[in-house]
C-alpha atoms as a PDB file:
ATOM      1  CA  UNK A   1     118.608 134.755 215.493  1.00  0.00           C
ATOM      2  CA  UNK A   2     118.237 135.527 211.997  1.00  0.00           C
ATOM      3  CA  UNK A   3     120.678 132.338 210.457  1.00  0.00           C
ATOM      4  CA  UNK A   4     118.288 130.304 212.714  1.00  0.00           C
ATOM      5  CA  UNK A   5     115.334 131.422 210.862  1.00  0.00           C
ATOM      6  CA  UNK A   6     116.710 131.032 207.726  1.00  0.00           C
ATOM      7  CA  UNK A   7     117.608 127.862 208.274  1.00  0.00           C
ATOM      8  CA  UNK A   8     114.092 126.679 209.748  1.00  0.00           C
ATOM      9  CA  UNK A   9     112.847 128.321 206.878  1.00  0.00           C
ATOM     10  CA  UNK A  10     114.711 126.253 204.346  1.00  0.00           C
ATOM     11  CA  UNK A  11     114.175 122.855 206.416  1.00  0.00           C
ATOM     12  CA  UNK A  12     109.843 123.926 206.320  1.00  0.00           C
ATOM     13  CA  UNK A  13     110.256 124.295 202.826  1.00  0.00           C
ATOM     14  CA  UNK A  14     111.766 121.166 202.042  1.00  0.00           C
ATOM     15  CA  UNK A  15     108.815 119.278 203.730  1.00  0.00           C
ATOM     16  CA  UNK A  16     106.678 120.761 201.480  1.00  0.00           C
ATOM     17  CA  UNK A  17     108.499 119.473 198.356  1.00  0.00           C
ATOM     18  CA  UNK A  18     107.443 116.442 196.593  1.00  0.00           C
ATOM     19  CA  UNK A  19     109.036 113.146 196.453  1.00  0.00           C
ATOM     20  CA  UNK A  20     110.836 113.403 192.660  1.00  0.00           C
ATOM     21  CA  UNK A  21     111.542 109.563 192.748  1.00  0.00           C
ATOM     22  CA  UNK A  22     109.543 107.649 189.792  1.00  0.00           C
ATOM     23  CA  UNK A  23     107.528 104.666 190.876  1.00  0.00           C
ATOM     24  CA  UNK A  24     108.197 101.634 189.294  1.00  0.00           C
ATOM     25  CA  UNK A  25     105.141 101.777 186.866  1.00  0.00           C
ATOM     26  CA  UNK A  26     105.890 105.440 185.741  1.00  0.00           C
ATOM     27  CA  UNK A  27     109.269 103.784 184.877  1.00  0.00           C
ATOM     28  CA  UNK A  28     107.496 101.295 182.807  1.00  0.00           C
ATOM     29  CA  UNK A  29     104.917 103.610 181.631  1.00  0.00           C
ATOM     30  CA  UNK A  30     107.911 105.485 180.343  1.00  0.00           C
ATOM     31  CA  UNK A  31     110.051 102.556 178.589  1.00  0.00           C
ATOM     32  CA  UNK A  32     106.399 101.491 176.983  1.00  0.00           C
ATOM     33  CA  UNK A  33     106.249 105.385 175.777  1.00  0.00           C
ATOM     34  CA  UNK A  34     110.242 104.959 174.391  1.00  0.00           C
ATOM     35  CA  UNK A  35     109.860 101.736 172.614  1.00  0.00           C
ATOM     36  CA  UNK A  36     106.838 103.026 170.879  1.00  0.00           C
ATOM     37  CA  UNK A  37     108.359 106.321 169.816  1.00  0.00           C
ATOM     38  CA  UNK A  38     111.312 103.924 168.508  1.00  0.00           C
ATOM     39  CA  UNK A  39     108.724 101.238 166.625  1.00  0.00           C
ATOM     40  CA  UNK A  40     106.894 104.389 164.790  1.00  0.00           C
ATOM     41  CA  UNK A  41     109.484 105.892 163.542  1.00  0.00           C
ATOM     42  CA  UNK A  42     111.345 102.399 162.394  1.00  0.00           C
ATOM     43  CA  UNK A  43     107.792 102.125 160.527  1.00  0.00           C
ATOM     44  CA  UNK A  44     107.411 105.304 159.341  1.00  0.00           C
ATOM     45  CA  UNK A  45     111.042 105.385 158.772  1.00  0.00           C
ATOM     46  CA  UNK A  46     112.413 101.754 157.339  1.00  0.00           C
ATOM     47  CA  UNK A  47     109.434  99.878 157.198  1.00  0.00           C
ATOM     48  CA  UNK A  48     106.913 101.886 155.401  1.00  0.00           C
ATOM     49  CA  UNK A  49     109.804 102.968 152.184  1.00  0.00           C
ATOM     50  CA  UNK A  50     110.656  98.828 152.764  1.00  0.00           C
ATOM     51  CA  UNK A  51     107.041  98.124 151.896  1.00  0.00           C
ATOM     52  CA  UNK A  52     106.864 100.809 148.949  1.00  0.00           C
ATOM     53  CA  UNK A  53     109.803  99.317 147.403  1.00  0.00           C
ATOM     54  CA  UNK A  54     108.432  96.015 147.978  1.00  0.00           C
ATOM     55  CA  UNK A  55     105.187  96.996 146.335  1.00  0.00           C
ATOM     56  CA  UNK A  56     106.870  98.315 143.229  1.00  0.00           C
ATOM     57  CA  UNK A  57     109.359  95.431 143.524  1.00  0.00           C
ATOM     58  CA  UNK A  58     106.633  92.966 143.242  1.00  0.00           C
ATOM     59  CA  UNK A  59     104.783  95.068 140.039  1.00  0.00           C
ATOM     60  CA  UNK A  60     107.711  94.954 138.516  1.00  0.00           C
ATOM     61  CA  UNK A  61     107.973  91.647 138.928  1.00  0.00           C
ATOM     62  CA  UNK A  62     104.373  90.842 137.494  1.00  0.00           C
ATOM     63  CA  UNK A  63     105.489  92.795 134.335  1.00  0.00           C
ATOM     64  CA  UNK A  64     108.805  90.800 133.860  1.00  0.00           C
ATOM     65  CA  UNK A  65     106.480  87.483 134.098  1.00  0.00           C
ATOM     66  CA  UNK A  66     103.901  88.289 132.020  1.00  0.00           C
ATOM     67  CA  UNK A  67     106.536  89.464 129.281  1.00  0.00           C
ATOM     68  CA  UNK A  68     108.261  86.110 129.869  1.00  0.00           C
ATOM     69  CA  UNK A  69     104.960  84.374 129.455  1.00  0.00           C
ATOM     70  CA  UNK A  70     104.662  86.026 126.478  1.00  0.00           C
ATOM     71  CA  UNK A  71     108.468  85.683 124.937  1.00  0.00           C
ATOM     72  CA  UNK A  72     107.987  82.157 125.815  1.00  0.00           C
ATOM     73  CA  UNK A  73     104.382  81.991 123.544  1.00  0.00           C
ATOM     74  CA  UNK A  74     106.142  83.789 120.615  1.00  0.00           C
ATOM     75  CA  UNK A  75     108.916  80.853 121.125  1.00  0.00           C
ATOM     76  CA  UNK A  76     107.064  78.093 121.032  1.00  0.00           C
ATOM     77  CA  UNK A  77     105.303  79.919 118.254  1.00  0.00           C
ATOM     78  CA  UNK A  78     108.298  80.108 116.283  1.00  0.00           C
ATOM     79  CA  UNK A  79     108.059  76.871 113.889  1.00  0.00           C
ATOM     80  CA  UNK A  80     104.222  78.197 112.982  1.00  0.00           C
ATOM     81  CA  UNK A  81     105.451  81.908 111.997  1.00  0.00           C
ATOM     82  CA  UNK A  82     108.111  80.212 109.865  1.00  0.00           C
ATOM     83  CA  UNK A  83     105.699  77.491 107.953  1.00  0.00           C
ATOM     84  CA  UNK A  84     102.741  81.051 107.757  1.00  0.00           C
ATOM     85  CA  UNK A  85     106.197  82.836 106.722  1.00  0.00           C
ATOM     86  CA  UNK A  86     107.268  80.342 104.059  1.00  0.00           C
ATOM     87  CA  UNK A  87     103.237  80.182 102.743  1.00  0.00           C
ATOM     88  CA  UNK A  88     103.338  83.088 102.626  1.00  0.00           C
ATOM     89  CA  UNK A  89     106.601  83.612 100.114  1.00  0.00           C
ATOM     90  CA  UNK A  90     105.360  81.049  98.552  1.00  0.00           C
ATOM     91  CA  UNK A  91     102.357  83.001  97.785  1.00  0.00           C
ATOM     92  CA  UNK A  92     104.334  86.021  96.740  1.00  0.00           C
ATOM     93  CA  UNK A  93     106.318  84.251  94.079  1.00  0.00           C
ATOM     94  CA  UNK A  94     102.997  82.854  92.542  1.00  0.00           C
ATOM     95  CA  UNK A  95     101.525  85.915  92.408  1.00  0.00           C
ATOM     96  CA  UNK A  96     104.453  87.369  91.405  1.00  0.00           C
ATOM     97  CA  UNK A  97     104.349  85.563  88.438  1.00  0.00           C
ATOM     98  CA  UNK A  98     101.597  87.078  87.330  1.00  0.00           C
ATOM     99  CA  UNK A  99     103.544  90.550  86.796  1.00  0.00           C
ATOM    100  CA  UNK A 100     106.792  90.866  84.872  1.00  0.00           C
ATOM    101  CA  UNK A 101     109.830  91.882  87.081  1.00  0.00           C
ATOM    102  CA  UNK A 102     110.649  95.044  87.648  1.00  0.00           C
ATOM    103  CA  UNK A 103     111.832  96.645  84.190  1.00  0.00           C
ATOM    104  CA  UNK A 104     112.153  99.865  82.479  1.00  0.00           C
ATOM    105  CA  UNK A 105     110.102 101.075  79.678  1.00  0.00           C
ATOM    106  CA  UNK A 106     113.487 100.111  77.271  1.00  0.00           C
ATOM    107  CA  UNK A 107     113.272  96.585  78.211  1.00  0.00           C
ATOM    108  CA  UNK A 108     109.050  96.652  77.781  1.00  0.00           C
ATOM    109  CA  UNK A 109     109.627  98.018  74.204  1.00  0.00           C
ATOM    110  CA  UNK A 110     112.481  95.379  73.586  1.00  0.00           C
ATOM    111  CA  UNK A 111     110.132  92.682  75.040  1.00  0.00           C
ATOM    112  CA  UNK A 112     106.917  93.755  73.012  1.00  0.00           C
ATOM    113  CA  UNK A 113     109.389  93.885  69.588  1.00  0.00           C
ATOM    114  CA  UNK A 114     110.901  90.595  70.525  1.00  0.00           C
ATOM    115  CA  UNK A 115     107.328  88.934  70.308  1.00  0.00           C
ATOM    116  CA  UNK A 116     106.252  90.779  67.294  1.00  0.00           C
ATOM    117  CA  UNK A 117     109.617  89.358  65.419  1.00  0.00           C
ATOM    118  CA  UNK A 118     108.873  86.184  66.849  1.00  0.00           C
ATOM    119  CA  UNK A 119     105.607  85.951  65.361  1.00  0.00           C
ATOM    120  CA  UNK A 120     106.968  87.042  61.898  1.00  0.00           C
ATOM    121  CA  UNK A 121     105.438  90.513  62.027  1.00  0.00           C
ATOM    122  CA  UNK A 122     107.824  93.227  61.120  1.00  0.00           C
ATOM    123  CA  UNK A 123     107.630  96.117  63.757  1.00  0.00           C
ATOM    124  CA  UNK A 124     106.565  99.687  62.153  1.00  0.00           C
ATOM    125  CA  UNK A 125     105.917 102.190  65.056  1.00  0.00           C
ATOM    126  CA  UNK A 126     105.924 102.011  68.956  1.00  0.00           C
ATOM    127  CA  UNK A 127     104.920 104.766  71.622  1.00  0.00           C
ATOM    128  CA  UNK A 128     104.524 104.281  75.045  1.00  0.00           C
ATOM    129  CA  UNK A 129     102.266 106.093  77.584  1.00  0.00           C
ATOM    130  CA  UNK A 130     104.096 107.484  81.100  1.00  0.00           C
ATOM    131  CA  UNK A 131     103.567 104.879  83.761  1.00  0.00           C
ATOM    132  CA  UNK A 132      99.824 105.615  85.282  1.00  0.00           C
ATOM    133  CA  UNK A 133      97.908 104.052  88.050  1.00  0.00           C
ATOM    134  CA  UNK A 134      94.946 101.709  87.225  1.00  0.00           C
ATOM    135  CA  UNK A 135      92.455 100.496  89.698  1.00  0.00           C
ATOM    136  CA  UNK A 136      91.732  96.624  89.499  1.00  0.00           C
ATOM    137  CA  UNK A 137      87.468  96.345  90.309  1.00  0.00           C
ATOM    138  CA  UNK A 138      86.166  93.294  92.370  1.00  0.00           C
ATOM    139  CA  UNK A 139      84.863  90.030  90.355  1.00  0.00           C
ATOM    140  CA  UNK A 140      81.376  90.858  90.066  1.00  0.00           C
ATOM    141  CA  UNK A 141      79.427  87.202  88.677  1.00  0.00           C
ATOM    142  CA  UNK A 142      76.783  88.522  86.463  1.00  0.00           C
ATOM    143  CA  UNK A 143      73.098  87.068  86.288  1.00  0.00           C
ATOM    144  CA  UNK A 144      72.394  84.242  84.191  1.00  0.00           C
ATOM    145  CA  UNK A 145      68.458  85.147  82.363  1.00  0.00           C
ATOM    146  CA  UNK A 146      67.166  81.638  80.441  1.00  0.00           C
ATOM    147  CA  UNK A 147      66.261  82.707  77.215  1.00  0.00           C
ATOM    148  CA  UNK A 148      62.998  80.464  75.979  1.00  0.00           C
ATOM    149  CA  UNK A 149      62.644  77.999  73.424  1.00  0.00           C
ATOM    150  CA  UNK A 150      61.195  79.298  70.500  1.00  0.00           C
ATOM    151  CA  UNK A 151      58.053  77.712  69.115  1.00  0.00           C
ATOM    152  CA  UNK A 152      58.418  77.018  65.565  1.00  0.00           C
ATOM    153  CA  UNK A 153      54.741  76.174  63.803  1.00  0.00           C
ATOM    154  CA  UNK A 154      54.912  73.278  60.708  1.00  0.00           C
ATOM    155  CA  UNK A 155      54.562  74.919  57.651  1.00  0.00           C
ATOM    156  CA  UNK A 156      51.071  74.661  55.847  1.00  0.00           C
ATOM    157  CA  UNK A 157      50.837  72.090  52.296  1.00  0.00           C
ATOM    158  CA  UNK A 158      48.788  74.727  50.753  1.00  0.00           C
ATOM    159  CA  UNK A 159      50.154  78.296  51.808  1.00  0.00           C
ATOM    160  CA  UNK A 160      53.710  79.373  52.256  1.00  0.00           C
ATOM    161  CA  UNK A 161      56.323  78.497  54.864  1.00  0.00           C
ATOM    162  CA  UNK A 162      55.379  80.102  58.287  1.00  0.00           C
ATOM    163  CA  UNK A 163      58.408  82.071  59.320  1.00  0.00           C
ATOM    164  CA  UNK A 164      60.165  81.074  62.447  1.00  0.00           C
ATOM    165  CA  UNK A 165      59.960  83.467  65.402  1.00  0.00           C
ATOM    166  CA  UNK A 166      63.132  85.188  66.700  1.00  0.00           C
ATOM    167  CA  UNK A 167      64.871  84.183  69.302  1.00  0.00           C
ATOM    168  CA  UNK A 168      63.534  85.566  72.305  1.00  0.00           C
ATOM    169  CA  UNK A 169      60.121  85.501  71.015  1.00  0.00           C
ATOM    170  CA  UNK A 170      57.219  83.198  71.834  1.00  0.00           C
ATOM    171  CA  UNK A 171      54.207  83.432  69.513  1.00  0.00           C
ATOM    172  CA  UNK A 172      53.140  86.816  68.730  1.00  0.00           C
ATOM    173  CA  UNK A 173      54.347  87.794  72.359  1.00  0.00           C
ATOM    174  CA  UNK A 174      57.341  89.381  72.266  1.00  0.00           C
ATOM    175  CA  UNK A 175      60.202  88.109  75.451  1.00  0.00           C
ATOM    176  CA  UNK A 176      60.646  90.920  77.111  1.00  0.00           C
ATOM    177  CA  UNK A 177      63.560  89.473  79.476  1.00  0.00           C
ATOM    178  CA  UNK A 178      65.694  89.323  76.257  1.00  0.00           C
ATOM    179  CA  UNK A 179      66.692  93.145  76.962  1.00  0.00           C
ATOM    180  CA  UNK A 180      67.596  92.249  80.148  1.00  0.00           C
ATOM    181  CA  UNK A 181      69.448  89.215  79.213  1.00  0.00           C
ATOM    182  CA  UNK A 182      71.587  91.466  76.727  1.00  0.00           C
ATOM    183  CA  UNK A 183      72.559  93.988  79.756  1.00  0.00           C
ATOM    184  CA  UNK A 184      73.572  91.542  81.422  1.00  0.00           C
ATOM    185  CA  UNK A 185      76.289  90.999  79.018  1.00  0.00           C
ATOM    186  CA  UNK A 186      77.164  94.093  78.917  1.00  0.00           C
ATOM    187  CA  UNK A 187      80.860  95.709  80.126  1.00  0.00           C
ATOM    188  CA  UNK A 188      80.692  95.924  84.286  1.00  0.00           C
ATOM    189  CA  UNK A 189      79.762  99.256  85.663  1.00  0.00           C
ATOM    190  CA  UNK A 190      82.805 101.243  86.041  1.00  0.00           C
ATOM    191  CA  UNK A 191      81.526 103.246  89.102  1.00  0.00           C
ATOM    192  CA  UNK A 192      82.450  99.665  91.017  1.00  0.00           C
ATOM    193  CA  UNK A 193      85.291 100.773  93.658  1.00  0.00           C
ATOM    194  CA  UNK A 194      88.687  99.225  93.160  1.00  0.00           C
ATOM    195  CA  UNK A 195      89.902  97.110  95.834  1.00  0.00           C
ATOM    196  CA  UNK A 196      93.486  96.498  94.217  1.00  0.00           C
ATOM    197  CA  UNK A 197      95.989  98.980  92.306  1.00  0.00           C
ATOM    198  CA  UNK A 198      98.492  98.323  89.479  1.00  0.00           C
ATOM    199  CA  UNK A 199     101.234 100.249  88.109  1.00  0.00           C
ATOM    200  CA  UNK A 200     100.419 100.222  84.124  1.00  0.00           C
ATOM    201  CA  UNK A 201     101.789 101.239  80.732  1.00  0.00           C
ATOM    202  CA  UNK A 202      99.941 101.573  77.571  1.00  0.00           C
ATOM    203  CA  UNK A 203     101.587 100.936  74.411  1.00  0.00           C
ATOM    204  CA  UNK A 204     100.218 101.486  70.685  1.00  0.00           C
ATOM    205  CA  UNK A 205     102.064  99.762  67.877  1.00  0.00           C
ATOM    206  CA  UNK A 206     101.713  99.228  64.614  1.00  0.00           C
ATOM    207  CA  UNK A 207     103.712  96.367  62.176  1.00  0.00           C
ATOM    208  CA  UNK A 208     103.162  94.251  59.116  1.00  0.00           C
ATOM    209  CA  UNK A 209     102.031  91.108  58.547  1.00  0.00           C
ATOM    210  CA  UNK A 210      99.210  88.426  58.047  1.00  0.00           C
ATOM    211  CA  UNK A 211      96.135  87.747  59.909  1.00  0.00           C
ATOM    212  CA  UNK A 212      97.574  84.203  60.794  1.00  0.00           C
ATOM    213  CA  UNK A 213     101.063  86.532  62.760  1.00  0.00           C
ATOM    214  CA  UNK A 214      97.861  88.284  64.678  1.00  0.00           C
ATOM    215  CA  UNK A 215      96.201  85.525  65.933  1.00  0.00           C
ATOM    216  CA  UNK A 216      99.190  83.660  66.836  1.00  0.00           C
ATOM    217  CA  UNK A 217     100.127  87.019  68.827  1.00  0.00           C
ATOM    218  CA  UNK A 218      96.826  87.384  70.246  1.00  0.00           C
ATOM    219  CA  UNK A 219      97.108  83.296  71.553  1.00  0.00           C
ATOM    220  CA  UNK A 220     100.422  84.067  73.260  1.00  0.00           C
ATOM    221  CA  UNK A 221      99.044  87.403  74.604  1.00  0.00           C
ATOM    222  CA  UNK A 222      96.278  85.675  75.947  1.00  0.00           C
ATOM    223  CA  UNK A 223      97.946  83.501  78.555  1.00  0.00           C
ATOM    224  CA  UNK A 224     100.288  86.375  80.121  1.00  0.00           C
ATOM    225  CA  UNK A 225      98.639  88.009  82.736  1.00  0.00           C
ATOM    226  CA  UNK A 226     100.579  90.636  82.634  1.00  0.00           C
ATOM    227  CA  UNK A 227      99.658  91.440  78.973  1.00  0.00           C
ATOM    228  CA  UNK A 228      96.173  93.240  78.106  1.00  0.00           C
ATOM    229  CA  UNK A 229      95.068  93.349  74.391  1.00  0.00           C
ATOM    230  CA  UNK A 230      92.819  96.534  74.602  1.00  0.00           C
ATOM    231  CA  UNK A 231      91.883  97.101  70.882  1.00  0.00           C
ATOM    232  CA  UNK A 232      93.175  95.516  67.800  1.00  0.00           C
ATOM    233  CA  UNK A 233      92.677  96.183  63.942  1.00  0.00           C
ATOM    234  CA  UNK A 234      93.550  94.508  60.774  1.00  0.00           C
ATOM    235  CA  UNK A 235      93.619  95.706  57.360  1.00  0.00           C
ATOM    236  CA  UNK A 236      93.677  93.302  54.348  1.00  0.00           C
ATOM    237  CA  UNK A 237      97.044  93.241  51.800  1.00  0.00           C
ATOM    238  CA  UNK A 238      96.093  95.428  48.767  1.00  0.00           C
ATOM    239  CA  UNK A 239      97.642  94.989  45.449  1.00  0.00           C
ATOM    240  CA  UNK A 240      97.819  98.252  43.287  1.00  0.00           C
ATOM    241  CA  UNK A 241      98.846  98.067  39.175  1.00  0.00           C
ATOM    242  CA  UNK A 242     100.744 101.102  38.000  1.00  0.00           C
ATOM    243  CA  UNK A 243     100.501 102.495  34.405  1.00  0.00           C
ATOM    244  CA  UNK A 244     103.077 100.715  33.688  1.00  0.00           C
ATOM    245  CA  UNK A 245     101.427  97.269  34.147  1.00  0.00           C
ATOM    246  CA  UNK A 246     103.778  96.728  37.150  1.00  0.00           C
ATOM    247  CA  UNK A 247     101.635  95.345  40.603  1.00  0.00           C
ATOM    248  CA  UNK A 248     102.459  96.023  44.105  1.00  0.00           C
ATOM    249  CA  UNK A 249     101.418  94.764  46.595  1.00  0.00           C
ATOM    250  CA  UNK A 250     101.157  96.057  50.290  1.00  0.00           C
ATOM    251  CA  UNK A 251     101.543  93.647  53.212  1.00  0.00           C
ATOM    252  CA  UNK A 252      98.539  93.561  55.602  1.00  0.00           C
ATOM    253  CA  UNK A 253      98.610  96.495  58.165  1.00  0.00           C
ATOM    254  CA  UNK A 254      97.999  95.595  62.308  1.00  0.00           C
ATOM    255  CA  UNK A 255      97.612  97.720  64.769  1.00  0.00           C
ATOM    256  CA  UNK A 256      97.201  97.383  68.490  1.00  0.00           C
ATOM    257  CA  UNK A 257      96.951  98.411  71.732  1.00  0.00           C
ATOM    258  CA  UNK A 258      98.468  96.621  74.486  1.00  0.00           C
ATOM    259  CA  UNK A 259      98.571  97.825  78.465  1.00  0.00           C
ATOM    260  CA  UNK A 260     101.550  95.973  80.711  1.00  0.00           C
ATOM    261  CA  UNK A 261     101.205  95.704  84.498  1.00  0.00           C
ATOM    262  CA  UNK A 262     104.476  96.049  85.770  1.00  0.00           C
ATOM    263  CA  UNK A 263     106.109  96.105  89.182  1.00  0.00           C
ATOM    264  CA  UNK A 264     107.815  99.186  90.460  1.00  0.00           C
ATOM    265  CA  UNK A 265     110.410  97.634  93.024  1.00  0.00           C
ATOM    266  CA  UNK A 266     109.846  98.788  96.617  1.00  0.00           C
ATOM    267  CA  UNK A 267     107.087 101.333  95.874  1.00  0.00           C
ATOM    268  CA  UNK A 268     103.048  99.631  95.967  1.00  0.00           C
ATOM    269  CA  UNK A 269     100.972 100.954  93.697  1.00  0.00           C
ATOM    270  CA  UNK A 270      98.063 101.401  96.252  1.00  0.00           C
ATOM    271  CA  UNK A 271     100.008 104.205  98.008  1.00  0.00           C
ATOM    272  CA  UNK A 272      99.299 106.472  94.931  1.00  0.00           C
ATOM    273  CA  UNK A 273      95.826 104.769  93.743  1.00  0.00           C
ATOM    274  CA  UNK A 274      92.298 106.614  94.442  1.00  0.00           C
ATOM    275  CA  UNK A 275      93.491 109.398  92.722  1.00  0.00           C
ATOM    276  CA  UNK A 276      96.188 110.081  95.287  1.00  0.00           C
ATOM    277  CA  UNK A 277      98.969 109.921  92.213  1.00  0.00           C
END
């Protein structure tokens, strides 16, 4: 009796079981739920790194094509940078010109003695400054004043000659622009800033010789940029009689002196200019 009941017991609980067999939509349900799973985590997986590869890929890209856009500018470019280049050196030797080459203060003293030989002066002393740094100011153009006419009266038959006013006068009324006209011929203000720098020497010399040797000096001087007559002085040949009865005479005495621009090779002169020297 007991098996039996056992058995009926095991058989009443089966009936109350449920079916575990999936219906055909739960299966689908369930493939639908597994192929999404799958597809997010390709995405999230493969695709989405894909895409930010992709992304920088395609910046990368832009870069590469605007740098060829430009190469390709600076190429076609190319014959204009060489005609601005060749101006440009072109420029460089004309200005260049204007300086003697790079030299040492041996060959400036050799130079200077060279010209005062040339010019049949006979050299006496030479000293040379150290090399400074002098500013170079701006062309200012200075302001023309008119200056009137003066008024000269006819002199009188019976009284003496009237004397002519002064220039700069008119009547009895004194011009009183003609002050103003002589400022303006004045030396520029110094307190101008200097836009340019040069590397300068300043040499004093004396020699012997004529007036005719100086002004022949001071013509060639003149057209050399590079050359700057700052102050010159002449004195006359004297002739002195001992007791004797004997004369001498002394050859005319000039003296000078003369600032040289010069170029210092591979160092500008505006690197140690406004007092930075």
């Amino acid at each position: 009796m007991a098996d039996t009941g056992g058995a009926r017991f095991i058989k009443d609980e089966k009936k109350f079981l449920p079916d575990k067999k999936l219906k055909d939509s739960e299966i689908s349900m369930l493939f639908i739920l597994a192929i999404v799973a799958v597809a997010v985590l390709g995405v999230y997986f493969i695709l989405f790194p894909m895409y930010t590869n992709m992304n920088s890929l395609t910046n990368e890209i832009d870069e590469m094509q605007a740098k060829e856009f430009e190469y390709r500018d600076q190429i076609a470019m190319t014959e204009i940078y060489q005609k601005q280049f060749k101006e440009a050196q072109s420029d460089y030797n004309s200005f260049f010109n204007y300086f003697h080459s790079p030299m040492d203060p041996e060959i400036i003293d050799e130079r200077i003695t060279s010209m005062l030989i040339a010019h049949n002066m006979t050299p006496a002393s030479l000293s040379m400054s150290t090399l400074m740094v002098e500013g170079v100011p701006p062309y200012v153009a200075q302001e023309l004043l008119v200056r009137p006419v003066p008024d000269i009266t006819e002199p009188q038959e019976d009284s003496t000659t009237t004397s002519v006013p002064p220039v700069g006068d008119t009547g009895d009324m004194p011009y009183e622009g003609a002050e103003a006209a002589d400022a303006s011929l004045a030396d520029p203000d110094d307190s101008i800033p200097a836009d340019n720098y040069a590397f300068v020497y300043t040499i004093t010399l004396s020699a012997y010789g004529n007036r005719d040797n100086l002004y022949t000096f001071l013509a060639q001087a003149a057209t050399m940029t590079a050359m700057k007559i700052v102050a010159f002085d002449f004195t006359d040949p004297e002739t002195t009689t001992d007791s004797d009865g004997k004369s001498t005479t002394n050859p005319g005495e000039i003296n000078m002196q003369i600032k040289m621009y010069v170029l210092i090779d591979g160092v500008p002169a505006r690197e140690f200019g406004a007092g930075e020297q």
